[in-house]
Structures are given as C-alpha cells and as structure tokens.
PDB file of N, CA and C in Angstrom:
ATOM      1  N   UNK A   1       4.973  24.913  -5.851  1.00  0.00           N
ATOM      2  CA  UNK A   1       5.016  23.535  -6.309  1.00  0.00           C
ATOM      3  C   UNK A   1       5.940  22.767  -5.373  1.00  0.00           C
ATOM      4  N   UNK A   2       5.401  21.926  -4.963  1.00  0.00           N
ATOM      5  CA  UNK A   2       6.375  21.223  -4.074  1.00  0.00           C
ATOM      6  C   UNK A   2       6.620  19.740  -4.863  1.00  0.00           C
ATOM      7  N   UNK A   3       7.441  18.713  -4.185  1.00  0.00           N
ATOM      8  CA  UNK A   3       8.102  17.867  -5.071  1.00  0.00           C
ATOM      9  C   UNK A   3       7.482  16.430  -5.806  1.00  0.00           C
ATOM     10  N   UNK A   4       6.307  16.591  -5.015  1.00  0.00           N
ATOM     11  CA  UNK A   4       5.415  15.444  -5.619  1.00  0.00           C
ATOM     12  C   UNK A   4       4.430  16.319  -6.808  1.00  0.00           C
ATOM     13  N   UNK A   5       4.587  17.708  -6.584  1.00  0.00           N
ATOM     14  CA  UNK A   5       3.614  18.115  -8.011  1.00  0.00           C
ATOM     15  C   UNK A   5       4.558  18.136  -9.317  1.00  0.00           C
ATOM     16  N   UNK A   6       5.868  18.211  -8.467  1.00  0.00           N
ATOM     17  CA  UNK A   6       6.582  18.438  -9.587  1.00  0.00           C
ATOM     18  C   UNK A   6       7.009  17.043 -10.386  1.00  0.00           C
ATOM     19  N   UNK A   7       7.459  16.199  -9.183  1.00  0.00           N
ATOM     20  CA  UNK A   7       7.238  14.150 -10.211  1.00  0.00           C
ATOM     21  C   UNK A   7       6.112  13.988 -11.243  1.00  0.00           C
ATOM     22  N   UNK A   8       4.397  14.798 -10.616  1.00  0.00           N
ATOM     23  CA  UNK A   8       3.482  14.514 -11.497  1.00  0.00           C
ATOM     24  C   UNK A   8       3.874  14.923 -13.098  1.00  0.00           C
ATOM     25  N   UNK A   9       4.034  16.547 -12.590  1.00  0.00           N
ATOM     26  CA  UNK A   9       4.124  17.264 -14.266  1.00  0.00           C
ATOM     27  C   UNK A   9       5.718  17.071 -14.976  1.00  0.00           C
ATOM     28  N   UNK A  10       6.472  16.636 -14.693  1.00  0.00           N
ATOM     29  CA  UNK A  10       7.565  15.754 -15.131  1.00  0.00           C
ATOM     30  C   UNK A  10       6.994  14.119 -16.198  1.00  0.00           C
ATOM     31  N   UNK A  11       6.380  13.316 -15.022  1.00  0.00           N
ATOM     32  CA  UNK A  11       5.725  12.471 -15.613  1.00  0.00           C
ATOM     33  C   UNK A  11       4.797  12.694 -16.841  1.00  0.00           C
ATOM     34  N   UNK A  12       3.825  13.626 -16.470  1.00  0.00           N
ATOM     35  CA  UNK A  12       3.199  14.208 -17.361  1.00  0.00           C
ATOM     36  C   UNK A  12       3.840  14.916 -18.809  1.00  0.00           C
ATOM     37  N   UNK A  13       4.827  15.594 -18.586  1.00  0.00           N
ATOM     38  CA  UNK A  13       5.554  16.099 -19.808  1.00  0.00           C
ATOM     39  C   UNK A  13       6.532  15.441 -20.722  1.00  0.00           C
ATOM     40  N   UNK A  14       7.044  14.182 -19.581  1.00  0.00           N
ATOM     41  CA  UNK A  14       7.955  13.613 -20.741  1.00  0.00           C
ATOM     42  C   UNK A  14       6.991  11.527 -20.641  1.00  0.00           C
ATOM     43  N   UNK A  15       5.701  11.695 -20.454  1.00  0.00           N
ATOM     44  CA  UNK A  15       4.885  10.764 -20.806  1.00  0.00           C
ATOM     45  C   UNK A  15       5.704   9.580 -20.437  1.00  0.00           C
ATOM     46  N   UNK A  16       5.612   9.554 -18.834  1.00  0.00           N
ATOM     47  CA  UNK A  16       6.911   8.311 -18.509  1.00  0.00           C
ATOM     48  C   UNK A  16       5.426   8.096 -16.841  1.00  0.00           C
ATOM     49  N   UNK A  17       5.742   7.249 -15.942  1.00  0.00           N
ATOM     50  CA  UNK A  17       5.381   7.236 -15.607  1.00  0.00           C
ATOM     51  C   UNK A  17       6.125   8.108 -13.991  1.00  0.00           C
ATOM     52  N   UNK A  18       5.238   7.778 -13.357  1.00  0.00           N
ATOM     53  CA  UNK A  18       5.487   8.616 -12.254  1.00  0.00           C
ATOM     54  C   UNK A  18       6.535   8.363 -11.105  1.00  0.00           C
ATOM     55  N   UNK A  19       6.770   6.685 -10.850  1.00  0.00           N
ATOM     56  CA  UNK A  19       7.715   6.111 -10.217  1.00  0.00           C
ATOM     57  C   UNK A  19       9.501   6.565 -11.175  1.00  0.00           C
ATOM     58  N   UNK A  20       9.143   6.580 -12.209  1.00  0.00           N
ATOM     59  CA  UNK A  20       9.960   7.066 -13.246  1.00  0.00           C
ATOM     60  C   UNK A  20      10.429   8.457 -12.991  1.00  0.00           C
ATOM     61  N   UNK A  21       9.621   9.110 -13.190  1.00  0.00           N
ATOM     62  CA  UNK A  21       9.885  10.818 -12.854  1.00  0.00           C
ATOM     63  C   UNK A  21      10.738  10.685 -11.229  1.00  0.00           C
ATOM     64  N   UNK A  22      10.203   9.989 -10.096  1.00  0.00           N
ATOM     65  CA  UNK A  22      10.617  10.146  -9.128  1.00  0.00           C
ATOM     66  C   UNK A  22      12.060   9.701  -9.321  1.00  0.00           C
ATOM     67  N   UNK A  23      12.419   8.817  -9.919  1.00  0.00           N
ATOM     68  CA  UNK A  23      13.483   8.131  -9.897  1.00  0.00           C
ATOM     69  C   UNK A  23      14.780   8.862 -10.517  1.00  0.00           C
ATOM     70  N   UNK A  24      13.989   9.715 -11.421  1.00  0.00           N
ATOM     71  CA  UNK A  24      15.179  10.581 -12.386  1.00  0.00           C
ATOM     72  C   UNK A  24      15.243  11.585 -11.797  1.00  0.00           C
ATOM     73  N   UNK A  25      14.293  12.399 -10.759  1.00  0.00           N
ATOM     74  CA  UNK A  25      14.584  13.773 -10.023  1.00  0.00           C
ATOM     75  C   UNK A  25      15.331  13.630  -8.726  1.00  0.00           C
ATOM     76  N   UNK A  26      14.801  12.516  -8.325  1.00  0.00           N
ATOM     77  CA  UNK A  26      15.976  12.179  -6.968  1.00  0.00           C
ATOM     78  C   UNK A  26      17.340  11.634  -7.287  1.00  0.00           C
ATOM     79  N   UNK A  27      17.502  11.220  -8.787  1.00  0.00           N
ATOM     80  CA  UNK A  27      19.328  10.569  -9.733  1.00  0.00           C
ATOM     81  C   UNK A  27      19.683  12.121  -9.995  1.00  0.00           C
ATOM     82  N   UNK A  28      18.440  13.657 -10.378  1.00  0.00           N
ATOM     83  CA  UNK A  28      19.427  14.876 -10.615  1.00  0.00           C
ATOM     84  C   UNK A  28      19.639  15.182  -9.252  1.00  0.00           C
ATOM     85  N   UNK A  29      18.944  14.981  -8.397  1.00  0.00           N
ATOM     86  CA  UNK A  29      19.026  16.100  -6.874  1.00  0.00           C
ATOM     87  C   UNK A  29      20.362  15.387  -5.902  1.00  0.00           C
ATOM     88  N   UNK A  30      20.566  13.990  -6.095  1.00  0.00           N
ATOM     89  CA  UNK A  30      21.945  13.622  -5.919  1.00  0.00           C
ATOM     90  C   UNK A  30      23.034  14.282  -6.168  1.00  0.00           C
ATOM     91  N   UNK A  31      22.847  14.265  -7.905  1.00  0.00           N
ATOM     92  CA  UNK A  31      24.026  14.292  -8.791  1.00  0.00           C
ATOM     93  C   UNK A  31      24.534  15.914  -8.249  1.00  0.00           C
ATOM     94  N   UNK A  32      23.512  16.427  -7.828  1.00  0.00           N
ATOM     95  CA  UNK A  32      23.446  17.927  -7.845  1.00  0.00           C
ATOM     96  C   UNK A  32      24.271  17.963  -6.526  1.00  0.00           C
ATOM     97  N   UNK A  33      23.730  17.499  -5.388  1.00  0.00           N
ATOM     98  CA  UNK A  33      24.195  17.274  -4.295  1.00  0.00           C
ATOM     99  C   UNK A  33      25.785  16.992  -4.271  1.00  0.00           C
ATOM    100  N   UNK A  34      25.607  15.950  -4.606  1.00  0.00           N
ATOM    101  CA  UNK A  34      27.548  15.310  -4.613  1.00  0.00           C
ATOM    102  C   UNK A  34      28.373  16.217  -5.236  1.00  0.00           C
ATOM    103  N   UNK A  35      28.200  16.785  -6.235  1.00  0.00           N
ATOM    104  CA  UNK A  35      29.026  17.464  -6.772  1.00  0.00           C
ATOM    105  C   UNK A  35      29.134  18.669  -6.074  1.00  0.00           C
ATOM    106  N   UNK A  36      28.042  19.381  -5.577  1.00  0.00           N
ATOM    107  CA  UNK A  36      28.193  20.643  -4.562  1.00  0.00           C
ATOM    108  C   UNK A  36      29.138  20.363  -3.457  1.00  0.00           C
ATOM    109  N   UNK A  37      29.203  19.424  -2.978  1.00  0.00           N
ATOM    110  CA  UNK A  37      29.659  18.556  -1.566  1.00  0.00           C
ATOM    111  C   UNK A  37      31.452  18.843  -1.948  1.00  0.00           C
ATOM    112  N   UNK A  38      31.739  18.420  -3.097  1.00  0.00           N
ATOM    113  CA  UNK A  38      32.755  18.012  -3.186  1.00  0.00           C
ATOM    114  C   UNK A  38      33.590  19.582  -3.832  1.00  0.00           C
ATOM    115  N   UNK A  39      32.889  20.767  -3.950  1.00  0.00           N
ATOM    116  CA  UNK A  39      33.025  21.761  -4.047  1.00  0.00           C
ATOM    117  C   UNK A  39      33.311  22.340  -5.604  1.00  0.00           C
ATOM    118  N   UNK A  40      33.023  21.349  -6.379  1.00  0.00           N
ATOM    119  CA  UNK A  40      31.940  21.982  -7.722  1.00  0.00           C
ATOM    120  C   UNK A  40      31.291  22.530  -7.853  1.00  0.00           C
ATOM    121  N   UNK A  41      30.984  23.106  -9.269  1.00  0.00           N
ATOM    122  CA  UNK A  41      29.816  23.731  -9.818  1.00  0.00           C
ATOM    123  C   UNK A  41      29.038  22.748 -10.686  1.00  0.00           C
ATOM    124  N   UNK A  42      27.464  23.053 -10.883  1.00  0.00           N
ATOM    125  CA  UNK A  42      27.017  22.496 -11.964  1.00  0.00           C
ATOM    126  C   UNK A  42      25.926  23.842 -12.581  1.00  0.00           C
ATOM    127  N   UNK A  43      26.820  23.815 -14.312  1.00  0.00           N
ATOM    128  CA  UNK A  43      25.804  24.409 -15.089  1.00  0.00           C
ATOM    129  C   UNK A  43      25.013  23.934 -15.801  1.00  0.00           C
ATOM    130  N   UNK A  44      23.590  24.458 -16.027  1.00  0.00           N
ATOM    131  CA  UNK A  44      23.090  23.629 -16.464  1.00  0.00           C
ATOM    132  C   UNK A  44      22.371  24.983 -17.558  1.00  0.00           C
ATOM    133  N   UNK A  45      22.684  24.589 -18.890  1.00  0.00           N
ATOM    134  CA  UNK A  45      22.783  25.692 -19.919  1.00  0.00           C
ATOM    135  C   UNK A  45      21.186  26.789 -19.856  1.00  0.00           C
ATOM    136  N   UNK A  46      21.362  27.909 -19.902  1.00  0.00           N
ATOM    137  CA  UNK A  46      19.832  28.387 -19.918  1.00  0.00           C
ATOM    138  C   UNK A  46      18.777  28.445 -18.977  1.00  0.00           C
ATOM    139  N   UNK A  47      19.412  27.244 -18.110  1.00  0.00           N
ATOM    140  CA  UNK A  47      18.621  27.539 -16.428  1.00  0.00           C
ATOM    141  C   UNK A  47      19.124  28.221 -15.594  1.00  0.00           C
ATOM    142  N   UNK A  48      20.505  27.306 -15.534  1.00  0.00           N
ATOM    143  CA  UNK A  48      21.082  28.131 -14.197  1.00  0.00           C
ATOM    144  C   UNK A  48      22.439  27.287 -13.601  1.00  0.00           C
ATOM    145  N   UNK A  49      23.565  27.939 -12.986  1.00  0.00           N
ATOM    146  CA  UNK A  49      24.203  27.285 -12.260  1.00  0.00           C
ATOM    147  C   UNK A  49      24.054  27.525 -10.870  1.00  0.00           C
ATOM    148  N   UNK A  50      24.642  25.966 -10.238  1.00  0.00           N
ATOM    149  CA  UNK A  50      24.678  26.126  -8.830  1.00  0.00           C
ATOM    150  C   UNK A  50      26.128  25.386  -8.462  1.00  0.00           C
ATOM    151  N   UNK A  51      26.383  26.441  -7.355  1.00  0.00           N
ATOM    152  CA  UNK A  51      27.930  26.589  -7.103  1.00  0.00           C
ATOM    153  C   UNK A  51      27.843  26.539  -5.398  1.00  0.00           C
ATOM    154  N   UNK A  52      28.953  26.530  -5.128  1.00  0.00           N
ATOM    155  CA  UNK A  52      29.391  27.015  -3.412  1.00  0.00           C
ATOM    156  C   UNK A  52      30.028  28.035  -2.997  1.00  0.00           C
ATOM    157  N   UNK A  53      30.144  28.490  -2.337  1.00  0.00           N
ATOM    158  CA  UNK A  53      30.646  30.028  -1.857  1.00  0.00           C
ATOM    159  C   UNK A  53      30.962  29.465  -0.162  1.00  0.00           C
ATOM    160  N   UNK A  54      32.515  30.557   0.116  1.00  0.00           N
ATOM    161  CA  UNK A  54      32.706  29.993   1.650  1.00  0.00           C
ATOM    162  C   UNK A  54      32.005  31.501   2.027  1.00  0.00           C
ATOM    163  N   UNK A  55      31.730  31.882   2.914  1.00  0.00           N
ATOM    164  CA  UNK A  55      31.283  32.817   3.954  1.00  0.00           C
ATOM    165  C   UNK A  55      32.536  33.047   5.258  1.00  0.00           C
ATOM    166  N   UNK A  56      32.518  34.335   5.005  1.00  0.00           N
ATOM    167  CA  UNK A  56      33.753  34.483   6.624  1.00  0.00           C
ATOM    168  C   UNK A  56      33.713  34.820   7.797  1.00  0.00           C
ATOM    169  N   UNK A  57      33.574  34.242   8.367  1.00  0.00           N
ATOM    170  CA  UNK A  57      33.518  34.563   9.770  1.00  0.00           C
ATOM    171  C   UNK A  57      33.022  36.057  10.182  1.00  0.00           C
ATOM    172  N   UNK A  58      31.865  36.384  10.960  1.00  0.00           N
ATOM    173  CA  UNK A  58      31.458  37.709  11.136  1.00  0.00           C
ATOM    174  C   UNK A  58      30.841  37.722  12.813  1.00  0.00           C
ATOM    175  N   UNK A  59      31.088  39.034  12.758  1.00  0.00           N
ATOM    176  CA  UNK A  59      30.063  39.047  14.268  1.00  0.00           C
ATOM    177  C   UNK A  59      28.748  39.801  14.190  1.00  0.00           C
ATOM    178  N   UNK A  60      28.330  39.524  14.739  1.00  0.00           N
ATOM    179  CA  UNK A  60      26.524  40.040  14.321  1.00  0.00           C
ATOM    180  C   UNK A  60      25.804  40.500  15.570  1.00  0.00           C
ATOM    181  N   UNK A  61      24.955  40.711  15.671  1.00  0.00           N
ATOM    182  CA  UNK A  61      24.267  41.413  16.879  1.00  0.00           C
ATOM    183  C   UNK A  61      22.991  40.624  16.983  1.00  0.00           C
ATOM    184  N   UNK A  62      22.656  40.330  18.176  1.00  0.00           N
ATOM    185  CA  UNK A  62      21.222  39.770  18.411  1.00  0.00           C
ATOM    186  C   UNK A  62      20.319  40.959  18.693  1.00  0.00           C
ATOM    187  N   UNK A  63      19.218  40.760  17.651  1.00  0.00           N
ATOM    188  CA  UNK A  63      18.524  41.809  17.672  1.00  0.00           C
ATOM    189  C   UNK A  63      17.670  42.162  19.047  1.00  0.00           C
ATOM    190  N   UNK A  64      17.091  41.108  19.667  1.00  0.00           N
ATOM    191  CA  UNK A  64      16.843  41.478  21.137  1.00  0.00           C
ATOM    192  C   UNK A  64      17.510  42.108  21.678  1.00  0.00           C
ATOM    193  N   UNK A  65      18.319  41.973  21.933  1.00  0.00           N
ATOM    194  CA  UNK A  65      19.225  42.254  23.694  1.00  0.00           C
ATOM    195  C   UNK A  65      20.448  43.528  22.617  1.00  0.00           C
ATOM    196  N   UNK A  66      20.930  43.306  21.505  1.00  0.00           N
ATOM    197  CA  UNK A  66      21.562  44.305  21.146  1.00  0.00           C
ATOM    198  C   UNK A  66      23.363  43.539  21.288  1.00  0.00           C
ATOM    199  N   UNK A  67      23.527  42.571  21.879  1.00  0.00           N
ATOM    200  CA  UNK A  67      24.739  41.781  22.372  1.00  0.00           C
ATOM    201  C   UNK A  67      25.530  41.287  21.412  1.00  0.00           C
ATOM    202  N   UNK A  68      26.676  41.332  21.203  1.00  0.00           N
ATOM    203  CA  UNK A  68      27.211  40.940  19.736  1.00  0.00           C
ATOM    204  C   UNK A  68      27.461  39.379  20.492  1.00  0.00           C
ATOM    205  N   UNK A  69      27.727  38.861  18.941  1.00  0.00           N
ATOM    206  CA  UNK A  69      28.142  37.457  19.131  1.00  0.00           C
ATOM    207  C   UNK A  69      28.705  37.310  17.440  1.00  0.00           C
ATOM    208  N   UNK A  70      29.332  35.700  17.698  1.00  0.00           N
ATOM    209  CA  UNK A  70      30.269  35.369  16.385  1.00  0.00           C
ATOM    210  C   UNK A  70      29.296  34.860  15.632  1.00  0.00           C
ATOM    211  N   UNK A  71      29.347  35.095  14.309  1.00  0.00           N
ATOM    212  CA  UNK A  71      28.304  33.849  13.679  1.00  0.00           C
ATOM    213  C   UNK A  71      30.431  33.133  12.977  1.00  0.00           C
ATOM    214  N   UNK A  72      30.098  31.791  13.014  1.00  0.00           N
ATOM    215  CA  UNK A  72      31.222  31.113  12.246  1.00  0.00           C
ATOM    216  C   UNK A  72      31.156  31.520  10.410  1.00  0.00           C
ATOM    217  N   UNK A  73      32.350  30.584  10.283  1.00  0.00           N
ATOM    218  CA  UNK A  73      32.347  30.588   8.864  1.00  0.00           C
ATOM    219  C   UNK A  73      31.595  29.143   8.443  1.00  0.00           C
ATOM    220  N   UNK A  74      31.436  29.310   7.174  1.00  0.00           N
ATOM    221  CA  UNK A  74      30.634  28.263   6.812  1.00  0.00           C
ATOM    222  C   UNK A  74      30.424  28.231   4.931  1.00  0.00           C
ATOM    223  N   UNK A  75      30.343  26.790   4.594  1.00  0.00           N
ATOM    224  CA  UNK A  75      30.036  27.418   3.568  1.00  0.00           C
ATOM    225  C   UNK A  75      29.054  26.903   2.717  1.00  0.00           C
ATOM    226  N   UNK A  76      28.405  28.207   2.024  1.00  0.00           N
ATOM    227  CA  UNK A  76      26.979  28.005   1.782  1.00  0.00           C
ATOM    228  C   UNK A  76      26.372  27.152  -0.035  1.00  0.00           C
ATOM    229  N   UNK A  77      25.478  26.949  -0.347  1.00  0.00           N
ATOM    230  CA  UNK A  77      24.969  26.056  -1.751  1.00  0.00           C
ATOM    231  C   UNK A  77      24.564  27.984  -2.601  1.00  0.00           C
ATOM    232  N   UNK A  78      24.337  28.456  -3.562  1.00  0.00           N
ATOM    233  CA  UNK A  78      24.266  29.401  -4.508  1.00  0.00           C
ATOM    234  C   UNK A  78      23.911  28.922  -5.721  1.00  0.00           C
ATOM    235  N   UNK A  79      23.081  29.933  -6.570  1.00  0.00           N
ATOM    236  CA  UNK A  79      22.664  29.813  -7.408  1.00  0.00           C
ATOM    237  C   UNK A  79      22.062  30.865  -8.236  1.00  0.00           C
ATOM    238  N   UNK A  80      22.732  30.818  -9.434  1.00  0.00           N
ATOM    239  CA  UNK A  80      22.580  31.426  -9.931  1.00  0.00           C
ATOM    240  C   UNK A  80      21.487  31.896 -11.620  1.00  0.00           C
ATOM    241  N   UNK A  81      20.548  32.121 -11.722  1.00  0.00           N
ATOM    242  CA  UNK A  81      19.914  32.162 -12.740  1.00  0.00           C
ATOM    243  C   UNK A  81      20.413  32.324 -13.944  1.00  0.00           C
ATOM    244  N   UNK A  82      19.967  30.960 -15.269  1.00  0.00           N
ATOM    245  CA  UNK A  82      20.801  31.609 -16.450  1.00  0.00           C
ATOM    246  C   UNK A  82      19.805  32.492 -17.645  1.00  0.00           C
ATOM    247  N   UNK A  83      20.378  33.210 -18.517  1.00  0.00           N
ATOM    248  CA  UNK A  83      19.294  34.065 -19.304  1.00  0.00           C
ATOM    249  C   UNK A  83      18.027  33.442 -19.514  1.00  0.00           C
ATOM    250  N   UNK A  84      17.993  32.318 -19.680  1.00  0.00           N
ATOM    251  CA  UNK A  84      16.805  31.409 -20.482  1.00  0.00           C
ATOM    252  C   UNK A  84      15.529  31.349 -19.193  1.00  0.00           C
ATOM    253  N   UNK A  85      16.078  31.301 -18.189  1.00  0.00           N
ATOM    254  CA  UNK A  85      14.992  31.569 -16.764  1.00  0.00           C
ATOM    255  C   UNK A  85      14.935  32.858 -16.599  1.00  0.00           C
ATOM    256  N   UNK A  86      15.608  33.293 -16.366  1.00  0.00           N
ATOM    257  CA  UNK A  86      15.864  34.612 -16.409  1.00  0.00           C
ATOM    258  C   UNK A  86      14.799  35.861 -17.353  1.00  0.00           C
ATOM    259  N   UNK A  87      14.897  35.321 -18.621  1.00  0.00           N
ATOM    260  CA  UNK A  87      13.469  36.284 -19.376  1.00  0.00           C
ATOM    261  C   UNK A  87      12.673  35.201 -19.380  1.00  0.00           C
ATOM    262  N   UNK A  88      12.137  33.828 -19.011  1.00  0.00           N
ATOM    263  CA  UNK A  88      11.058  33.219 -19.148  1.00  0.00           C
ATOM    264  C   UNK A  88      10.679  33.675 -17.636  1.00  0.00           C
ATOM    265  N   UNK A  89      11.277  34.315 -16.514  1.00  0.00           N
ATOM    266  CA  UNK A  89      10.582  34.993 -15.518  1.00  0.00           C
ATOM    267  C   UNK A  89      10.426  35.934 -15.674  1.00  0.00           C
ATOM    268  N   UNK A  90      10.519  37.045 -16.074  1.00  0.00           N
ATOM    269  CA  UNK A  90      10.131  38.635 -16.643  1.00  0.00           C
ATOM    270  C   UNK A  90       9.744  38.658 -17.916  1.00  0.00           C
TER     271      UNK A  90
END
C-alpha cells in the first residue's frame, strides 16, 4: 500500500473526504517527524512506538575488495510493534 491508497481507505473508513484524509496523514507524519527530530518517542497505544536510537561508530568491510573502512555514527528512526499489531499480524 503506498500513500495515496492509504488517503483513499482512510477517507473511506472514517467517511471524510479525501483532501481530508490527506491533510490529517501528512498533520500525523509531521507530528511524528518533529518529535523524532527532537529526540522523542511517540507511543501510540496497541500499534506501536517509534523512537531514536544513536548507532556507534563501526568499521565494516566492503564486500568487494575485502578493504575495511569507517561507517560513522549516526542516529537512526526505530520502531517498535505494540501487542495489538503484533497478534492482528500473526
């Protein structure tokens, strides 16, 4: 599902229209955004949280040539599944 099927069946489920749906998934994917940015979490009960995690500095190998090199640190978006997705996927 990509993000215009998902505005449709949004629209479709909460009987709003579709400029509507767009408007409220791009106000969560912000909200979601900024708060990750600023190095929050957001839970969101029964779905899932999404958090940040730093990563540390490692060296890694290029699989061609076999040559190590640095990968930096950095830090990455995570997420985590909550029970309610969790058995509505199994």
């Amino acid at each position: 599902m990509n993000k215009s099927e998902l505005v449709a069946a949004i629209a479709d489920s909460a009987e709003i229209t579709k400029a509507d749906a767009s408007r409220a998934l791009q106000a969560l994917l912000d909200s979601v955004t900024s708060t990750l940015s600023k190095g929050d979490s957001v839970a969101l009960t029964g779905f899932g949280t999404f958090s940040v995690s730093k990563r540390a500095a490692r060296t890694g190998r290029n699989p061609s040539t076999g040559k190590a090199l640095k990968i930096p640190a950095k830090t990455v978006a995570k997420f985590k599944a909550g029970k309610g997705l969790s058995e509505a996927v199994n």
